[in-house]
Protein backbone atom coordinates (compact mmCIF):
# COMPACT_ATOMS: atom_id res chain seq x y z
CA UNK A 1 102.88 96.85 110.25
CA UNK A 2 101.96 96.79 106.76
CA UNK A 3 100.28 99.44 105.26
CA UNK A 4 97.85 98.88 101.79
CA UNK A 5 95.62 101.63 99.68
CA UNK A 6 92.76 100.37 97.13
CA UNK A 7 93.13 102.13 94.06
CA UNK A 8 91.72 102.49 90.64
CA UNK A 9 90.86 105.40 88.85
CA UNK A 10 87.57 103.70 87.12
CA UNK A 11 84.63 103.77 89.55
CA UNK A 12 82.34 100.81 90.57
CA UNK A 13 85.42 98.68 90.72
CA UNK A 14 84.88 97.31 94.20
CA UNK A 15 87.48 98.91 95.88
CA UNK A 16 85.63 99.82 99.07
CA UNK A 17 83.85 96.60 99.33
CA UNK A 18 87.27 94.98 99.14
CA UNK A 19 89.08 97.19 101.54
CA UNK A 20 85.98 96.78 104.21
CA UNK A 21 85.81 92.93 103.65
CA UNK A 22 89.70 92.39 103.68
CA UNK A 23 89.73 94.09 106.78
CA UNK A 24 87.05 92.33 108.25
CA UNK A 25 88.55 88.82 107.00
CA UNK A 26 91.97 89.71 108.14
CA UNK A 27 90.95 90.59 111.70
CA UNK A 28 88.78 87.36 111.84
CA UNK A 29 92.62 85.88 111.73
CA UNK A 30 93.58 88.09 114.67
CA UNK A 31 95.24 90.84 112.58
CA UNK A 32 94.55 94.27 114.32
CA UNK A 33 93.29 96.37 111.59
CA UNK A 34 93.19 100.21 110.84
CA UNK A 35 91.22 101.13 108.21
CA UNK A 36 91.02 104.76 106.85
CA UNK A 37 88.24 106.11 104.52
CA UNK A 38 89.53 108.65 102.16
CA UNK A 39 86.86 108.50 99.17
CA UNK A 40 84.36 111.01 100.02
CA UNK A 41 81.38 108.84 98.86
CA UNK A 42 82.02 107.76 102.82
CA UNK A 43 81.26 104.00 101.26
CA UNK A 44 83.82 102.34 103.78
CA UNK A 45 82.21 104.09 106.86
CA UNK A 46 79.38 103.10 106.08
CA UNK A 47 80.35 99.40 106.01
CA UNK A 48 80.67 99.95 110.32
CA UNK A 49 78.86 102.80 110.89
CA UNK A 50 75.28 103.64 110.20
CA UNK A 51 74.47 106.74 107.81
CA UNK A 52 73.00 108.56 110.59
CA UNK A 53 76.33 107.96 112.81
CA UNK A 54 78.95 108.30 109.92
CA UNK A 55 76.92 112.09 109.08
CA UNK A 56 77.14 113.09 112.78
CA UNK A 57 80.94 112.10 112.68
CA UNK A 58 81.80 114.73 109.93
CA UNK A 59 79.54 117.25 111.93
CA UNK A 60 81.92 116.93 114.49
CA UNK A 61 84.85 117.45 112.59
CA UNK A 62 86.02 113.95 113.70
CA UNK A 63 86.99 112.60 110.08
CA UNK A 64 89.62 112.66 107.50
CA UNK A 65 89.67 115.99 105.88
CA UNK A 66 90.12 117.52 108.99
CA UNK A 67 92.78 115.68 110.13
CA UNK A 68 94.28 116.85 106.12
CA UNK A 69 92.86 120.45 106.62
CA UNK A 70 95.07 121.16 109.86
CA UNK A 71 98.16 118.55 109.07
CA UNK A 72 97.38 116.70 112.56
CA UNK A 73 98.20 113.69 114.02
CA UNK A 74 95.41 110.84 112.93
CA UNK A 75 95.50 109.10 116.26
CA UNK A 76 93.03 111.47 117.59
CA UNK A 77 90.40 110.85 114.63
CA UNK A 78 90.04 106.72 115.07
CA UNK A 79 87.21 105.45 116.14
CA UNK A 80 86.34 102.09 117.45
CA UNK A 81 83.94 99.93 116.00
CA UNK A 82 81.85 96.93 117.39
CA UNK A 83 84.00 94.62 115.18
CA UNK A 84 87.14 92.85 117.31
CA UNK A 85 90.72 93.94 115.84
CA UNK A 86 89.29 96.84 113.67
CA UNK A 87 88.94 100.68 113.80
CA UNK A 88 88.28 103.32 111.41
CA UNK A 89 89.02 106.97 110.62
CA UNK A 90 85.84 108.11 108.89
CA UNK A 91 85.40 110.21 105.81
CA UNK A 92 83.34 112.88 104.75
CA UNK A 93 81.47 114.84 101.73
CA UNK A 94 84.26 117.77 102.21
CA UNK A 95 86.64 115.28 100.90
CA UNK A 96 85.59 116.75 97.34
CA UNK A 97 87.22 119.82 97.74
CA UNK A 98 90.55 118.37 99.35
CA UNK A 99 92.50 118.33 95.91
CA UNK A 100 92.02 122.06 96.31
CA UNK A 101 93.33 122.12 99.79
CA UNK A 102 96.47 119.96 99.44
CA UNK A 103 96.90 122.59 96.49
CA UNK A 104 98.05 125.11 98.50
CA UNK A 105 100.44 123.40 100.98
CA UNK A 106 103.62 123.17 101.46
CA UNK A 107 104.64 118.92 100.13
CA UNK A 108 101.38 118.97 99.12
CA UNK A 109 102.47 114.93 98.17
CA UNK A 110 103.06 114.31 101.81
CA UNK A 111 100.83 115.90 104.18
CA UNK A 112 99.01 112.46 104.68
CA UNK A 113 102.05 110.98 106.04
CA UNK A 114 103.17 113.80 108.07
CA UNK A 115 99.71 112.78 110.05
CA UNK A 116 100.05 109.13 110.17
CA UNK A 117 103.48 109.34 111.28
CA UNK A 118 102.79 108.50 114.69
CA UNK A 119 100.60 106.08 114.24
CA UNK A 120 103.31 103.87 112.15
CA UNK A 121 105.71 104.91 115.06
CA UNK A 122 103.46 103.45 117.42
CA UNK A 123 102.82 100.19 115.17
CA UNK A 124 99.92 99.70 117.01
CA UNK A 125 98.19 97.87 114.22
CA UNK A 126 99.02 94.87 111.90
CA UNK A 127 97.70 96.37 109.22
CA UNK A 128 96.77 99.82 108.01
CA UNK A 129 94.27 99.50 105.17
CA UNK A 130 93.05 102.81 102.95
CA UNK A 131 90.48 103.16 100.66
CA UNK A 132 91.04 106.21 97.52
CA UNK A 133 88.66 107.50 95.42
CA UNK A 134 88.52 106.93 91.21
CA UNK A 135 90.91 109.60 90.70
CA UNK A 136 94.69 110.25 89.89
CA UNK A 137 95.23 113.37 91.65
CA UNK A 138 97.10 114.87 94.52
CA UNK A 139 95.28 113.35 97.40
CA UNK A 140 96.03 109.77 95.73
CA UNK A 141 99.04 110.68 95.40
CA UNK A 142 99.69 110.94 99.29
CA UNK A 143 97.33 107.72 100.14
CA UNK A 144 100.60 106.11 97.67
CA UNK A 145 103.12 107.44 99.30
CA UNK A 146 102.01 106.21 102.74
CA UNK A 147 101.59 102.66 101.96
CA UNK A 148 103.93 99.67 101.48
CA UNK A 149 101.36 98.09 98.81
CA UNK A 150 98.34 99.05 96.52
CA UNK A 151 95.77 96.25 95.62
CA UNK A 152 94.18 97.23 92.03
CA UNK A 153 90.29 95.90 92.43
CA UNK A 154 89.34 95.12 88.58
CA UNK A 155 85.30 94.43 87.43
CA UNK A 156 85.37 91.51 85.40
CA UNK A 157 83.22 93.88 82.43
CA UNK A 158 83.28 95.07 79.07
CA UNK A 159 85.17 98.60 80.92
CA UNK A 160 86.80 96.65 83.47
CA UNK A 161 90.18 97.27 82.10
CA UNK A 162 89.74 100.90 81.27
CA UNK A 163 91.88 102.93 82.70
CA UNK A 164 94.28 100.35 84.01
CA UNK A 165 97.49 101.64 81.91
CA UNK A 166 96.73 104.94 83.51
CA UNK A 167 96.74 103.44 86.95
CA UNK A 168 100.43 101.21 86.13
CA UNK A 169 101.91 105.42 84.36
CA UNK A 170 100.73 107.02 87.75
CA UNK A 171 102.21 104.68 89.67
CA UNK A 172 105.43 104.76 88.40
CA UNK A 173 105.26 108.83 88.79
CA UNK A 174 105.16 107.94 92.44
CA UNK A 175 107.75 106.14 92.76
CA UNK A 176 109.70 108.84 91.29
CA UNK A 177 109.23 110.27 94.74
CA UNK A 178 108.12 106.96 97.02
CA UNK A 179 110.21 104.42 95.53
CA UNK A 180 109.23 101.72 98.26
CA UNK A 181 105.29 101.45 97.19
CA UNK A 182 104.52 98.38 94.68
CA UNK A 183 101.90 96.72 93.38
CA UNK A 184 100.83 93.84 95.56
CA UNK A 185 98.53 92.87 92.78
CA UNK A 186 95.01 93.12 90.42
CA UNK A 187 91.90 91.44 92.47
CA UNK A 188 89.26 90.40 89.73
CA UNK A 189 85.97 91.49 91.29
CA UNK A 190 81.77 91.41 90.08
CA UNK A 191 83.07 88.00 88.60
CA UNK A 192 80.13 86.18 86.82
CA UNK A 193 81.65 83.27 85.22
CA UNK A 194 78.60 82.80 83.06
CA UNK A 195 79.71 85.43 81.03
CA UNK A 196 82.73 85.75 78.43
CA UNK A 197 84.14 89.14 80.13
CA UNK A 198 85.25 86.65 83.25
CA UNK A 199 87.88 84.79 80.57
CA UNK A 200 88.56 87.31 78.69
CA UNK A 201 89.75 89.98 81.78
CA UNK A 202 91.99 86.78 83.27
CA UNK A 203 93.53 86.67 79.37
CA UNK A 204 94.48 89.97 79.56
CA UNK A 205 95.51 90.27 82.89
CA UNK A 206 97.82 87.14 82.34
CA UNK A 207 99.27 88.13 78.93
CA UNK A 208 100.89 91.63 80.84
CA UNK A 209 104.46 90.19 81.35
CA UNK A 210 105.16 89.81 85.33
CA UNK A 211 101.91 91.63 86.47
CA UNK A 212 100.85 90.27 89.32
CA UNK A 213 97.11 88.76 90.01
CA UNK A 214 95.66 87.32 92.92
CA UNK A 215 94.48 83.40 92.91
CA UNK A 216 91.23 84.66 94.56
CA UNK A 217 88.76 86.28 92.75
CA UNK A 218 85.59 87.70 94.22
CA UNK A 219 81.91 86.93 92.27
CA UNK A 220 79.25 88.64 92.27
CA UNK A 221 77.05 87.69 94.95
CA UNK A 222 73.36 89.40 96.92
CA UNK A 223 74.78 89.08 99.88
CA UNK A 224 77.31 91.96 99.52
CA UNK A 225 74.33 94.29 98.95
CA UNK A 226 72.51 92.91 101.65
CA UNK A 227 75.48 93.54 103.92
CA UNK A 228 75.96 96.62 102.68
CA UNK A 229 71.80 97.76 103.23
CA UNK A 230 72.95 96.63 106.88
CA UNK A 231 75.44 98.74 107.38
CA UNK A 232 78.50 95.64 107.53
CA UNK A 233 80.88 93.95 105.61
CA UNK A 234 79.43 90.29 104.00
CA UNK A 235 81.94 89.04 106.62
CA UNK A 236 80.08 89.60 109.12
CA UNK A 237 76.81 89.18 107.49
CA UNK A 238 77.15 86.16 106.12
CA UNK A 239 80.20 84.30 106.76
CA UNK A 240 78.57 81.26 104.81
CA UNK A 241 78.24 83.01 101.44
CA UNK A 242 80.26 82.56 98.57
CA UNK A 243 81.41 86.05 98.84
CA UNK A 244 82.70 85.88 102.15
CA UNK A 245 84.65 82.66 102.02
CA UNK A 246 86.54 84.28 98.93
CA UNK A 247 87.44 87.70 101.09
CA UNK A 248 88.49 85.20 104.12
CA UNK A 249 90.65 83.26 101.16
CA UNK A 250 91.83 86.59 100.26
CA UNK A 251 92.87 87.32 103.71
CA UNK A 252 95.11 84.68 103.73
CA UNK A 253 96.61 85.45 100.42
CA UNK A 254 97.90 88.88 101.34
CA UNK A 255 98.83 88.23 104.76
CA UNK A 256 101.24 84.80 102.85
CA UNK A 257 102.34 87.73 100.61
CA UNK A 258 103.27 90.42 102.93
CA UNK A 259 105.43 88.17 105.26
């Protein structure tokens, strides 16, 4: 079981739309797929889940910051969705306060892993995949130290880069303290090769000595928005689209990778 977090602390970079798509694509392959929202924008539940349906979830106290809030084992928080191969644990608008919370407790860095323990146990899943929010805090901190791998979603933009050398200093912080996390590598995203920023992004991704990039780059495309107004992942939406073909190409690029 493999387990891989999203993260950039520069917003808009497609980092939920990647983490619901990959998951979608990789259990299209017949990977069994976890996928845990922890950005409390709630942007990944709503890729399976209807706003309506995601709200009544965190009503119930049957999301991720409670799970956080009372150091308990995840299993009891998933949630099936209609897709084959995938289920979610769901986020929530509390999630704002939860730097606050893990403030107070005791390996603050670790309380997400002393609830997903079983779960990795269990190995239930092939992979585990977990959306973060644009920040370089505590909570990010503990979605690191979980995961085997961290794919770095970069906007092919003017600001795409911004940030980036913050990103590469707080992840070598963590693995001060989770040595086994790396960087699986930077997925180009909003790509619109009609433009100069496309080029010059690749440039300066390539000209970092031994970062690594992934072959497949996702464009900018309707049909994510469209998916997204629906309440699903382009995926499933529209498996013909551009889009979609490049997250199932993706797919197949981690999965190569993480053998």
């Amino acid at each position: 079981m493999v387990t891989i977090c999203f993260a950039n602390n520069k917003g808009g970079s497609g980092k939920s739309t990647s983490c619901s798509n990959l998951g979608s694509a990789l259990a299209k392959l017949g990977k069994k797929v976890l996928l845990i929202d922890g950005d409390m924008q709630m942007n990944l539940s709503l890729s399976f889940f209807d706003e309506e349906k995601v709200l009544a979830f965190a009503q119930e106290e049957q999301n991720i910051y409670r799970a956080l809030l009372e150091e308990e084992d995840l299993t009891a928080y998933i949630k099936h969705t209609d897709d084959e191969n995938i289920d979610i644990v769901v986020s929530t608008t509390l999630m704002s306060s939860i730097e606050m919370d893990l403030f107070s407790k005791w390996q603050r860095e670790f309380v997400f892993r002393k609830c997903l323990k079983k779960i990795k146990k269990k190995a239930e899943y092939d992979y585990i995949l977990i959306d973060s929010p644009p920040t370089l805090g505590c909570w990010v901190m503990n979605i690191l130290c979980v995961s085997d791998y961290v794919i770095m979603p970069v906007e092919a933009s003017p600001w795409g880069l911004f940030g980036l050398a913050n990103m590469f200093d707080f992840l070598d912080k963590v693995n001060e303290i989770a040595p086994d996390v790396s960087l699986l590598g930077i997925l180009v995203t909003k790509v619109d090769e009609r433009k100069n920023y496309y080029k010059q992004t690749m440039e300066t991704l390539h000209s970092y000595e031994d970062l690594p990039v992934f072959d497949t780059v996702i464009h900018t495309d309707s049909a994510i928005e469209w998916a997204q107004d629906a309440s699903s992942t382009v995926v499933n939406f529209k498996r013909s689209s551009r889009s979609a073909k490049e997250y199932v190409k993706l797919a197949k690029e981690v999965d190569g990778k993480c053998q």
